[in-house]
N, C-alpha and C. Protein backbone atom coordinates (compact mmCIF):
# COMPACT_ATOMS: atom_id res chain seq x y z
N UNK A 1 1.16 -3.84 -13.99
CA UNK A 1 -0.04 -3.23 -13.45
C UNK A 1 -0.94 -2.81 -14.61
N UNK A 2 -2.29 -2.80 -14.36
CA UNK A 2 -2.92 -2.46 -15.37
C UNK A 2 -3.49 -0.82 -15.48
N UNK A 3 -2.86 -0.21 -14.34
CA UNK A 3 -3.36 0.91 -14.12
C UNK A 3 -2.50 2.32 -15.21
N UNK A 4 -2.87 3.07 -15.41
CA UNK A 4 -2.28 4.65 -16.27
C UNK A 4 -1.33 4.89 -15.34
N UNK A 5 0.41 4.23 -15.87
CA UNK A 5 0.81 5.11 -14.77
C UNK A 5 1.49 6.16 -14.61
N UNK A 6 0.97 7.18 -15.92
CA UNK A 6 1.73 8.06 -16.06
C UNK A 6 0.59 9.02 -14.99
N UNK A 7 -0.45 8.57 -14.63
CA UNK A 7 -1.54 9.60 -13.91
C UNK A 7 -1.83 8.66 -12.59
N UNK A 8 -0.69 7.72 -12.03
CA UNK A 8 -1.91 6.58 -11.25
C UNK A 8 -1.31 7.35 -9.59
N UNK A 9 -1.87 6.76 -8.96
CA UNK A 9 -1.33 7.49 -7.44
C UNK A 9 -1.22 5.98 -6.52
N UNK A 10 0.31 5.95 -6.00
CA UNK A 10 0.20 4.50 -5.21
C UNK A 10 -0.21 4.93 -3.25
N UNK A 11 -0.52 4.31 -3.06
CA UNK A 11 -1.12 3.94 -1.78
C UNK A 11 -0.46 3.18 -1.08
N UNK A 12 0.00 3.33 0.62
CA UNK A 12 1.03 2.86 0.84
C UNK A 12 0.96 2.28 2.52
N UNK A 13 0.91 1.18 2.77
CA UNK A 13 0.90 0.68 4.43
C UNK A 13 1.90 -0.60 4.46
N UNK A 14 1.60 -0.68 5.39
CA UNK A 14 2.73 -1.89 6.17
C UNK A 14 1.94 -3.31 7.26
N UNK A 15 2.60 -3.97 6.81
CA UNK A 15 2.58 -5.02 8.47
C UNK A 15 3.93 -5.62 8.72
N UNK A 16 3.89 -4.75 9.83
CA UNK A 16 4.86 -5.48 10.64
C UNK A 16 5.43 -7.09 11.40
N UNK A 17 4.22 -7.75 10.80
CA UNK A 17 4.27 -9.53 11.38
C UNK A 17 5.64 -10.07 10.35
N UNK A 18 6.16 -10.87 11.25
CA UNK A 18 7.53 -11.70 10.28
C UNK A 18 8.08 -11.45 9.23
N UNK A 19 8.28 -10.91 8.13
CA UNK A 19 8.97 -10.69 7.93
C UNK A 19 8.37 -9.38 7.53
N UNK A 20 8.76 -8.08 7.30
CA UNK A 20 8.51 -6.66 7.19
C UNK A 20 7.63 -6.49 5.82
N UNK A 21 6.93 -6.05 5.81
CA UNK A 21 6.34 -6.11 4.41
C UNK A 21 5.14 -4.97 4.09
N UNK A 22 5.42 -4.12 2.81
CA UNK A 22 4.78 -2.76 2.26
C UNK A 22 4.26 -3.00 1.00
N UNK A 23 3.05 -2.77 1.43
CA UNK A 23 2.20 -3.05 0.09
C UNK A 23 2.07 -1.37 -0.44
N UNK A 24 1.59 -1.71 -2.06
CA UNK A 24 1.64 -0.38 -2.85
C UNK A 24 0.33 -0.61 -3.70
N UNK A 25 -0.90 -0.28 -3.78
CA UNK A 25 -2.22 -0.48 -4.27
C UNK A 25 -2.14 1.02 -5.02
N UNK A 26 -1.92 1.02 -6.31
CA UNK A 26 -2.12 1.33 -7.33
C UNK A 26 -3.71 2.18 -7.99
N UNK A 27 -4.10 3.22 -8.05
CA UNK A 27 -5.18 3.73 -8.45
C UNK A 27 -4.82 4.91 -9.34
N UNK A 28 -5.97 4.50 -10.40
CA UNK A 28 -5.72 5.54 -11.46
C UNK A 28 -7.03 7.11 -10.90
N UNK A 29 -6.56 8.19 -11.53
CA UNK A 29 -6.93 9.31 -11.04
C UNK A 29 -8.44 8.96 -11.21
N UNK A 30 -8.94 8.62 -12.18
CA UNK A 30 -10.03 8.61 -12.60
C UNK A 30 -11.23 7.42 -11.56
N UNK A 31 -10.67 6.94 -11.18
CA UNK A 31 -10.93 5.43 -10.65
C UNK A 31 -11.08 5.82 -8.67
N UNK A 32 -10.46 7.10 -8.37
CA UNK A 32 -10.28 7.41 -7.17
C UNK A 32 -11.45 7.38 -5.93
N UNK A 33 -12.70 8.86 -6.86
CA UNK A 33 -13.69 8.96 -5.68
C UNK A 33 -14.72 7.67 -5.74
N UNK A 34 -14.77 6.68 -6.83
CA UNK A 34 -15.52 5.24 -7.42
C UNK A 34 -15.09 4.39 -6.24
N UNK A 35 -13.65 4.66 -6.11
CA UNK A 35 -12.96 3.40 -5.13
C UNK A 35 -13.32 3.86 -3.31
N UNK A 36 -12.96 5.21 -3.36
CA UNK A 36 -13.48 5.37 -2.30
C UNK A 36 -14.47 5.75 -1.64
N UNK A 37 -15.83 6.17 -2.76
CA UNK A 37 -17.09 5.70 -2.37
C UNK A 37 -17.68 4.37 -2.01
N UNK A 38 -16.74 2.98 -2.87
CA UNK A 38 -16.84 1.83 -2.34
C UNK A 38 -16.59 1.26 -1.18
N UNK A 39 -15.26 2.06 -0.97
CA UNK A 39 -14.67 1.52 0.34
C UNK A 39 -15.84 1.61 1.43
N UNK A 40 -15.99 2.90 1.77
CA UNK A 40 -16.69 3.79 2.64
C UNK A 40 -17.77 3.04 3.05
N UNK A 41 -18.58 2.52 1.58
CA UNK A 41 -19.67 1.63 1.60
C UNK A 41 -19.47 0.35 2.51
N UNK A 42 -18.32 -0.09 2.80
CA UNK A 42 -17.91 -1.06 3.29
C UNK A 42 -18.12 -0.87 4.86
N UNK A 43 -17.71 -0.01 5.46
CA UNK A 43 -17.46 0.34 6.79
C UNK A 43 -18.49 0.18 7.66
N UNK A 44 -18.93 -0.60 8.95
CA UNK A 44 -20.07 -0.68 9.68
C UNK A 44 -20.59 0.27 10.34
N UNK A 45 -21.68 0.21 10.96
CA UNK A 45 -22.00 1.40 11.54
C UNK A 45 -21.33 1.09 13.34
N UNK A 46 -21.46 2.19 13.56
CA UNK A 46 -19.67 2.40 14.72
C UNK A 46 -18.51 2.32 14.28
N UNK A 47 -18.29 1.79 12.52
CA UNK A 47 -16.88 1.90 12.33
C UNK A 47 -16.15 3.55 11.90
N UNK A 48 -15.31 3.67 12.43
CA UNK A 48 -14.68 4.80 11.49
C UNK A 48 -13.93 4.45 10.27
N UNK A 49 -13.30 3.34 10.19
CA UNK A 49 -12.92 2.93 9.04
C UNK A 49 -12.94 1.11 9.09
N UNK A 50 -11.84 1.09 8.11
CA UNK A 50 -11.66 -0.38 7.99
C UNK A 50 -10.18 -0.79 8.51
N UNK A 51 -10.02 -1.90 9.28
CA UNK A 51 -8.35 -2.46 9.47
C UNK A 51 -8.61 -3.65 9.76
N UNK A 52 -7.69 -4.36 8.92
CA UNK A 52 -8.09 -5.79 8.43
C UNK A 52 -7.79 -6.18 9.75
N UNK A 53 -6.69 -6.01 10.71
CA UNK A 53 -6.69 -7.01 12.25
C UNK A 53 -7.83 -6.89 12.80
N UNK A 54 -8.52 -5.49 12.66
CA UNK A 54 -9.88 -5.83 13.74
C UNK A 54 -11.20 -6.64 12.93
N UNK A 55 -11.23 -6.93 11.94
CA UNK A 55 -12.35 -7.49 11.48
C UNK A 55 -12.15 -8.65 11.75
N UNK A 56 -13.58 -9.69 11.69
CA UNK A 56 -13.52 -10.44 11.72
C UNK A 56 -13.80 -11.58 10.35
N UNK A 57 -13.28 -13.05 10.30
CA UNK A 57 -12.70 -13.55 8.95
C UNK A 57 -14.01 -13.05 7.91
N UNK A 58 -15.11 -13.45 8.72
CA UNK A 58 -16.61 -13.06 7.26
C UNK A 58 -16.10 -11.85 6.75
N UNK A 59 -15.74 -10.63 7.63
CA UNK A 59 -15.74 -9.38 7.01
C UNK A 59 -14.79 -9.22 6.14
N UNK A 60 -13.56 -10.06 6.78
CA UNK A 60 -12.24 -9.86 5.96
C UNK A 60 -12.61 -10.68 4.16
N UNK A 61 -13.35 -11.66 3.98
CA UNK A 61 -14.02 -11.80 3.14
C UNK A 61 -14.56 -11.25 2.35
N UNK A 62 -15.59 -11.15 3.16
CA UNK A 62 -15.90 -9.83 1.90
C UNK A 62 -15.49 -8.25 1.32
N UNK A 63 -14.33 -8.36 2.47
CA UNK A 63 -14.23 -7.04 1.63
C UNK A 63 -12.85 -7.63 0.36
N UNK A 64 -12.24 -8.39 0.85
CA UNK A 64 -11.54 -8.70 -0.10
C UNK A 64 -11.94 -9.02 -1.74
N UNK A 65 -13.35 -9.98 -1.21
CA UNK A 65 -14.29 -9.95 -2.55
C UNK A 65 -14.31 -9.13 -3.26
N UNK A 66 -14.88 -7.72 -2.81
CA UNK A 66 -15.21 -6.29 -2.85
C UNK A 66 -13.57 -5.88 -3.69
N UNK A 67 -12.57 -6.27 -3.11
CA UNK A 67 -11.17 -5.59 -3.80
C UNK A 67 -10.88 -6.21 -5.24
N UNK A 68 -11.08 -7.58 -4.85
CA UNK A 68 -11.05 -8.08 -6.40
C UNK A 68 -12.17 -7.63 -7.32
N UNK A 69 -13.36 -7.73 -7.24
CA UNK A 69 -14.26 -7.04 -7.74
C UNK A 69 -14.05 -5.38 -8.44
N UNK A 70 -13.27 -4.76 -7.65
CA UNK A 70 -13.06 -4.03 -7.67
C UNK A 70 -11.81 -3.29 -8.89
N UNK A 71 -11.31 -4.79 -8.72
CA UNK A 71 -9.90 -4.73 -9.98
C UNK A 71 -9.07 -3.63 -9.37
N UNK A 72 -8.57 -3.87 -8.03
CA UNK A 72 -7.37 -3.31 -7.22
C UNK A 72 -6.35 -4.05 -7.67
N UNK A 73 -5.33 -2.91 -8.14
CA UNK A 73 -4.01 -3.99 -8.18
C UNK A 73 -2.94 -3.69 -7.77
N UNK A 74 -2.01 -4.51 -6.71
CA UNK A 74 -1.29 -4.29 -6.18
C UNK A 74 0.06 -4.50 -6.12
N UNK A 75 1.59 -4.03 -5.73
CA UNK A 75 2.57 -4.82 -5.11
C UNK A 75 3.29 -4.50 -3.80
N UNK A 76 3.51 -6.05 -3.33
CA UNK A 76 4.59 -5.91 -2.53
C UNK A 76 5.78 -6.09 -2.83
N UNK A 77 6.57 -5.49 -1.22
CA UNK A 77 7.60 -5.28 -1.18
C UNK A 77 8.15 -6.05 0.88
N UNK A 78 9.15 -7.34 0.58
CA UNK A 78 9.30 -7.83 1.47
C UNK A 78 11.16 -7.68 1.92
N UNK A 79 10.90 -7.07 3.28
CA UNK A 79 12.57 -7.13 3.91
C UNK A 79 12.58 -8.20 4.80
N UNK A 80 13.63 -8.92 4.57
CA UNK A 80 13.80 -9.83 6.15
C UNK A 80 15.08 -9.33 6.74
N UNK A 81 15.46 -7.85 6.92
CA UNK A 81 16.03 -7.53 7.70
C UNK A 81 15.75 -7.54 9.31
N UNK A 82 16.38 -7.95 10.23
CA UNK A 82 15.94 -8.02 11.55
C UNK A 82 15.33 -6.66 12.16
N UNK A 83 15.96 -5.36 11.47
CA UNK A 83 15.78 -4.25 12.61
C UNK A 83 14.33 -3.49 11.48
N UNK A 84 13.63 -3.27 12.74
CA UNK A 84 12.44 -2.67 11.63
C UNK A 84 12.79 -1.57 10.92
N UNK A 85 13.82 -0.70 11.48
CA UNK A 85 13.69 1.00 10.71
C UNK A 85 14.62 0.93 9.39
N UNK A 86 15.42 -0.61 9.55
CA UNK A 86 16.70 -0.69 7.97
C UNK A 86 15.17 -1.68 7.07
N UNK A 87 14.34 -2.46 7.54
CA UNK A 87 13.80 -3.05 6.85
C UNK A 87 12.47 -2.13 6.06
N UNK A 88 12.20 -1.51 6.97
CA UNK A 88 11.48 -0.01 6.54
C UNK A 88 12.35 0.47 5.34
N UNK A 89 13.21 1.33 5.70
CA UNK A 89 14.26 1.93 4.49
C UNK A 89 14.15 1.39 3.70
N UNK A 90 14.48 -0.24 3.67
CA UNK A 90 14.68 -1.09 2.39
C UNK A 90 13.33 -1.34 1.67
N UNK A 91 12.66 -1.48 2.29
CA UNK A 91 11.04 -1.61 1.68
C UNK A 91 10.77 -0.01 0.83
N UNK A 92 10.79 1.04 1.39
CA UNK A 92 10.91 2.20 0.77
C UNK A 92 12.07 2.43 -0.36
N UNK A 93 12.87 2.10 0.04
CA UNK A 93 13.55 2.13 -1.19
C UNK A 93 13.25 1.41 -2.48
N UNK A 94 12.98 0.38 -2.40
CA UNK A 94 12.59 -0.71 -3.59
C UNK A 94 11.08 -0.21 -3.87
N UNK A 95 9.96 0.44 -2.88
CA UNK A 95 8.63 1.20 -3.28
C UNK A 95 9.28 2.77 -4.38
N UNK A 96 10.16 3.49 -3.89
CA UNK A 96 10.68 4.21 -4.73
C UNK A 96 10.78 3.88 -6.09
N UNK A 97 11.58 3.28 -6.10
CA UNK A 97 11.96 2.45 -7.70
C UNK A 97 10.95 1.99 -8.27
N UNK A 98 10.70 1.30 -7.58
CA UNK A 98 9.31 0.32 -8.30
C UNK A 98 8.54 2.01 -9.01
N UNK A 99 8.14 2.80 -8.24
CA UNK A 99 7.42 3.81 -8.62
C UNK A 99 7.89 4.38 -10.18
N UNK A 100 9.46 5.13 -10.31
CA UNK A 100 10.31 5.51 -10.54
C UNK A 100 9.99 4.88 -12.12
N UNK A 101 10.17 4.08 -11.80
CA UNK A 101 10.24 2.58 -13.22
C UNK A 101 8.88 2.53 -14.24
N UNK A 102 7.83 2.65 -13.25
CA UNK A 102 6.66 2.54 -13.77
C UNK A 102 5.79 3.84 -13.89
N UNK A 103 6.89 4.87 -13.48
CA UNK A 103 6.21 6.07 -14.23
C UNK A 103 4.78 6.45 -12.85
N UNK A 104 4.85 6.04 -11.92
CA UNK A 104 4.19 6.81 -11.02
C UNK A 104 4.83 8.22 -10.60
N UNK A 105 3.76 9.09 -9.90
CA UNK A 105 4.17 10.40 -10.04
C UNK A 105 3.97 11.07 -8.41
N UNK A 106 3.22 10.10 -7.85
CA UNK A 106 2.52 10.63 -6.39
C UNK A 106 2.34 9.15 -5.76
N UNK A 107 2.54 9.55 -4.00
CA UNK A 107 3.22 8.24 -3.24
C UNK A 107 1.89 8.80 -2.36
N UNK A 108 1.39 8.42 -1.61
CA UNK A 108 0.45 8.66 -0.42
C UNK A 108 0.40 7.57 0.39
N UNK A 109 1.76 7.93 1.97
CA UNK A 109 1.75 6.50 3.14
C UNK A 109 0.70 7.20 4.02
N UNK A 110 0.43 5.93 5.05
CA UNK A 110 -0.15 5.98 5.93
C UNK A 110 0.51 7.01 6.96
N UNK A 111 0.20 8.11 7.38
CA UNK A 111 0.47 8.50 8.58
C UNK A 111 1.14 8.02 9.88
N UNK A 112 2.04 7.84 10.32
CA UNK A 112 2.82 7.58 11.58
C UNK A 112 3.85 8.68 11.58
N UNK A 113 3.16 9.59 12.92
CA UNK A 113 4.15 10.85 13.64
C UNK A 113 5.74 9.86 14.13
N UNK A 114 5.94 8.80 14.55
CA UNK A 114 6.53 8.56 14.84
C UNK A 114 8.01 8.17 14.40
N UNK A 115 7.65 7.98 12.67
CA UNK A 115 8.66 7.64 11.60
C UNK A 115 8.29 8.95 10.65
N UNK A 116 7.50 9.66 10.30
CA UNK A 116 7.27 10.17 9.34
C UNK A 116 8.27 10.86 9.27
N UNK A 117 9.59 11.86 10.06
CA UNK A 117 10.13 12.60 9.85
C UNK A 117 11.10 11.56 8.83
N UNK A 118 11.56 10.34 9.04
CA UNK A 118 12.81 9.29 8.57
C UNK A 118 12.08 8.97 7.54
N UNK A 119 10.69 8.91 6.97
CA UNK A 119 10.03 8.49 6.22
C UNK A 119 10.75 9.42 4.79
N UNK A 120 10.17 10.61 5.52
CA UNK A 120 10.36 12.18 4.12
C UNK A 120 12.09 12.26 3.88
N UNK A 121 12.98 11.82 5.09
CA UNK A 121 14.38 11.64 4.43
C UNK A 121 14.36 10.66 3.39
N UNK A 122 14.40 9.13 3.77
CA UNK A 122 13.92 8.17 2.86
C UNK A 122 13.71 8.53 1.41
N UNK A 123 12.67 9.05 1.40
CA UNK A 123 12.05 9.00 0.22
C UNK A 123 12.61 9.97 -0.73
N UNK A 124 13.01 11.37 0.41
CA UNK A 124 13.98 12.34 -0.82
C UNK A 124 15.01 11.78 -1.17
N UNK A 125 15.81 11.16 -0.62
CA UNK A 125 17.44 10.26 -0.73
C UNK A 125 17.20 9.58 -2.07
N UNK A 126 15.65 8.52 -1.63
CA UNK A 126 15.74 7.71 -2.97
C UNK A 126 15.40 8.02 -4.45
N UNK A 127 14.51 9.14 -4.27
CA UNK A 127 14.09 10.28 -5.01
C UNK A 127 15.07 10.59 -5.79
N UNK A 128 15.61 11.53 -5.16
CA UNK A 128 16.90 11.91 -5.64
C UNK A 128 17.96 11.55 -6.35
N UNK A 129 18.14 10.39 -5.80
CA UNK A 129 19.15 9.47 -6.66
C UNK A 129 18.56 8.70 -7.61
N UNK A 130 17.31 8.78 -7.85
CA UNK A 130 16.99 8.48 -9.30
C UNK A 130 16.86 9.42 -10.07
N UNK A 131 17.26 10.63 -9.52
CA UNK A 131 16.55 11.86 -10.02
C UNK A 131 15.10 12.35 -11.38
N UNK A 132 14.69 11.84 -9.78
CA UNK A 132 12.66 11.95 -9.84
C UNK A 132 12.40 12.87 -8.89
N UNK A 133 13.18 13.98 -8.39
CA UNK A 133 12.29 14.46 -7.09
C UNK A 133 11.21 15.54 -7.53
N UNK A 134 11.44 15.93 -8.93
CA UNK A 134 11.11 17.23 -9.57
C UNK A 134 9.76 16.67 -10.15
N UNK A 135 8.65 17.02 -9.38
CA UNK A 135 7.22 17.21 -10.05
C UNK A 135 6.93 15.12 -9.34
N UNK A 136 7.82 14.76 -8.42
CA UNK A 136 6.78 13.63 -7.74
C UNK A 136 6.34 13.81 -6.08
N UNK A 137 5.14 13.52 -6.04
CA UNK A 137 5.03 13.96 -4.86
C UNK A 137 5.02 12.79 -4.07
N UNK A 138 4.72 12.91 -2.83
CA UNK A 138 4.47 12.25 -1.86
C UNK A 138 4.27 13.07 -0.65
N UNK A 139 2.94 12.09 0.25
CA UNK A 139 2.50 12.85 1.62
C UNK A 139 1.96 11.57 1.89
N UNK A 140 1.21 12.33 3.53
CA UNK A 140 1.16 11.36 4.69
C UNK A 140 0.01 11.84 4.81
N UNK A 141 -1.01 10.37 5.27
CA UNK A 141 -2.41 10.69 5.36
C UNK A 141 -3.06 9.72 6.34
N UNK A 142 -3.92 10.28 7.41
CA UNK A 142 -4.32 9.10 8.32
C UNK A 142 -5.38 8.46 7.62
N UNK A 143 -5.89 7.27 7.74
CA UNK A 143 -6.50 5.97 7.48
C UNK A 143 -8.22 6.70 7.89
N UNK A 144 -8.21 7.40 8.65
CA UNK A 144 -9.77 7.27 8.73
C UNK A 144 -10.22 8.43 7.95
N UNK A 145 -9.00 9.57 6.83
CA UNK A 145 -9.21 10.50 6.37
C UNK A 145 -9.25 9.95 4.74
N UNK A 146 -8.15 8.85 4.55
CA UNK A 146 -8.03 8.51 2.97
C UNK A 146 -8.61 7.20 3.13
N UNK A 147 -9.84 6.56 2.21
CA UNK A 147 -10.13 5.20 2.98
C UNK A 147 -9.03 4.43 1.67
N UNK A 148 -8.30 4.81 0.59
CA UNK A 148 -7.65 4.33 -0.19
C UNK A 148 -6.66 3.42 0.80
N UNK A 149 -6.12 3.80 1.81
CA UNK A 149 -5.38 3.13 2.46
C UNK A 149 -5.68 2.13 3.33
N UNK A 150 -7.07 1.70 3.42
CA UNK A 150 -7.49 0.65 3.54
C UNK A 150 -6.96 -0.84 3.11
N UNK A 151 -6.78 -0.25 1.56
CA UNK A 151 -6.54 -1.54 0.83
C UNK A 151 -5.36 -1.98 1.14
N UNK A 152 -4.00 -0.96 0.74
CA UNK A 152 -2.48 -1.70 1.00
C UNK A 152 -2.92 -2.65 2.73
N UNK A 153 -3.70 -1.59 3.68
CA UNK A 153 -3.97 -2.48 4.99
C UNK A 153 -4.24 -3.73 4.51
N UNK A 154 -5.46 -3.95 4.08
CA UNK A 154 -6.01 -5.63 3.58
C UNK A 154 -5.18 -6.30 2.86
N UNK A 155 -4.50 -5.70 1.91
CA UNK A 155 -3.88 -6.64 1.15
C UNK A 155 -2.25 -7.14 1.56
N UNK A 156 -1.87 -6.24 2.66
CA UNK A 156 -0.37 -6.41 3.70
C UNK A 156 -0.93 -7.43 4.43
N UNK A 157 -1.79 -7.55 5.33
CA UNK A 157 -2.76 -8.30 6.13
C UNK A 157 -2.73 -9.97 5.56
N UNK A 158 -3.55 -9.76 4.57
CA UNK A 158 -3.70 -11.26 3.46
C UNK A 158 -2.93 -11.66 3.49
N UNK A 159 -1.55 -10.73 2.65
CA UNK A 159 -0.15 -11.46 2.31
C UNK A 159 0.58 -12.22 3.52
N UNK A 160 0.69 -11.69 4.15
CA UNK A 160 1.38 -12.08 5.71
C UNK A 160 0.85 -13.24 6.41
N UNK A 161 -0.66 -13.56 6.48
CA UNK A 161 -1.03 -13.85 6.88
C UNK A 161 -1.17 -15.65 5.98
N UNK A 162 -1.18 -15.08 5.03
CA UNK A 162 -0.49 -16.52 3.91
C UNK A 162 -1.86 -17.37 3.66
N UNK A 163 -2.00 -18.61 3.03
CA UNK A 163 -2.89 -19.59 2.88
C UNK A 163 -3.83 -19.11 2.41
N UNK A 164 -5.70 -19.43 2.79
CA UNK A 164 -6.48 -18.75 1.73
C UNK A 164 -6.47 -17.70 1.86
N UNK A 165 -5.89 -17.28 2.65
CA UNK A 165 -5.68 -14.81 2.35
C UNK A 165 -5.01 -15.00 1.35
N UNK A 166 -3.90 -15.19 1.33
CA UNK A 166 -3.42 -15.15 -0.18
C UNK A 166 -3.88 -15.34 -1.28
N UNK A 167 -4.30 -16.63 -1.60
CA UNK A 167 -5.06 -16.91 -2.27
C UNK A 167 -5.79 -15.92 -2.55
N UNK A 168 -6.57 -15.34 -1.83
CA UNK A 168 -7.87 -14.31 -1.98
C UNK A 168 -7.38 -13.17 -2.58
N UNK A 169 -6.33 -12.85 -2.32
CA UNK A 169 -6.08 -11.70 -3.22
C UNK A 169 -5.01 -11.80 -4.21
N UNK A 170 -4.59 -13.01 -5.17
CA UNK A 170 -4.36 -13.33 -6.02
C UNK A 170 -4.42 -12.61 -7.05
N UNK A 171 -5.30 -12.07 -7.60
CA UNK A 171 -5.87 -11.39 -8.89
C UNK A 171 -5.02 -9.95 -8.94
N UNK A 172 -5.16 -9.90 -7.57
CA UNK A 172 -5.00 -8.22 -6.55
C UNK A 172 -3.54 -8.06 -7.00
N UNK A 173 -2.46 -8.89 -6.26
CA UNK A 173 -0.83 -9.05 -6.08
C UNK A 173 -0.65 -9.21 -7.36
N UNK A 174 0.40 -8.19 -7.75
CA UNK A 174 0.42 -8.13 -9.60
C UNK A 174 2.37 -8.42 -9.38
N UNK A 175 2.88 -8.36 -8.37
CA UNK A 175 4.36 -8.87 -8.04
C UNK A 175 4.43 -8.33 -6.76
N UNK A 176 6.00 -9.10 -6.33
CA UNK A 176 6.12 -9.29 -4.94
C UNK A 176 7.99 -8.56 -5.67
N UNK A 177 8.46 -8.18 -4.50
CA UNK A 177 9.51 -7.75 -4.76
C UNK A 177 10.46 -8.26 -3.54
N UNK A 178 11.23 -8.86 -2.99
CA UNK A 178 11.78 -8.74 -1.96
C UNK A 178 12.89 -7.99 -1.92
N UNK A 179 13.54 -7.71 -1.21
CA UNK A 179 14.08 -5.81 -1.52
C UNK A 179 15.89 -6.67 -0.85
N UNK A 180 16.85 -5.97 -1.46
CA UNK A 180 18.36 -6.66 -0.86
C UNK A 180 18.38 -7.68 -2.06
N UNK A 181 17.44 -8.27 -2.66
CA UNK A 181 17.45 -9.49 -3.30
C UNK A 181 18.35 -9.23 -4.76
């Protein structure tokens, strides 16, 4: 990654299409309200935010333009476990590390009441057993409050979605991790 990562903050969403997969978009402190004054700039009028399923391909275009432009850089993390909540775990776990390794210090996922409680076990477990829990944070933030989480959206989206999405964010995907591997 090309980002500071003794100061960088990762950014964190999912898509759930075939095989499980968590992207981690990388921003340095300095680089934060720049990125998300851009984002913002992006958003239509009636939109509250951005999510790559509801746009349509022009938009998904350009904002991807906009990400590379932007010098977003990202990784995934792919489970092909069958059950979503072990392929979750496993994706979090290998986002842990990955963090851990590269000297990130602060995690910020997308908001879901529905996992978040298994989320904050997760993450202390893996925390812990690298023993990183002391001075790293992590929290939960909805999408129309952080537009940073836009991006892991677009760039989970792309990946999954394969062919010229991929392609398109090429520059973006700085490694892929598949997690069990």
């Amino acid at each position: 990654m090309h980002c500071d990562p003794q100061m960088s903050v990762v950014f964190v969403d999912e898509s759930k299409n075939r095989k499980y997969t968590v992207v981690a978009a990388v921003i340095e402190p300095g680089k934060l309200a720049t990125m998300r004054q851009a984002l913002r700039a992006l958003v239509l009028p009636g939109q509250r935010r951005l999510h790559f399923t509801h746009e349509s391909d022009a938009r998904r275009r350009a904002v991807l333009t906009r990400l590379v432009e932007l010098e977003v850089a990202a990784h995934v993390f792919q489970s092909g476990l069958a059950r979503e909540r072990d392929a979750r775990e496993e994706c979090l776990g290998e986002l842990v590390a990955f963090a851990v390794r590269e000297g990130h210090r602060r995690i910020v996922l997308e908001r879901d009441a529905s996992i978040e409680k298994s989320d904050r076990r997760v993450l202390f477990r893996e925390l812990r057993a690298r023993g990183a829990g002391d001075g790293f944070q992590y929290e939960f933030e909805g999408p129309i409050d952080e537009p940073l989480l836009w991006i892991p959206d677009a760039v989970a989206w792309s990946f999954v979605k394969g062919g010229d999405w991929r392609r398109r964010i090429a520059t973006i995907v700085q490694g892929v991790t598949t997690a069990g591997a």
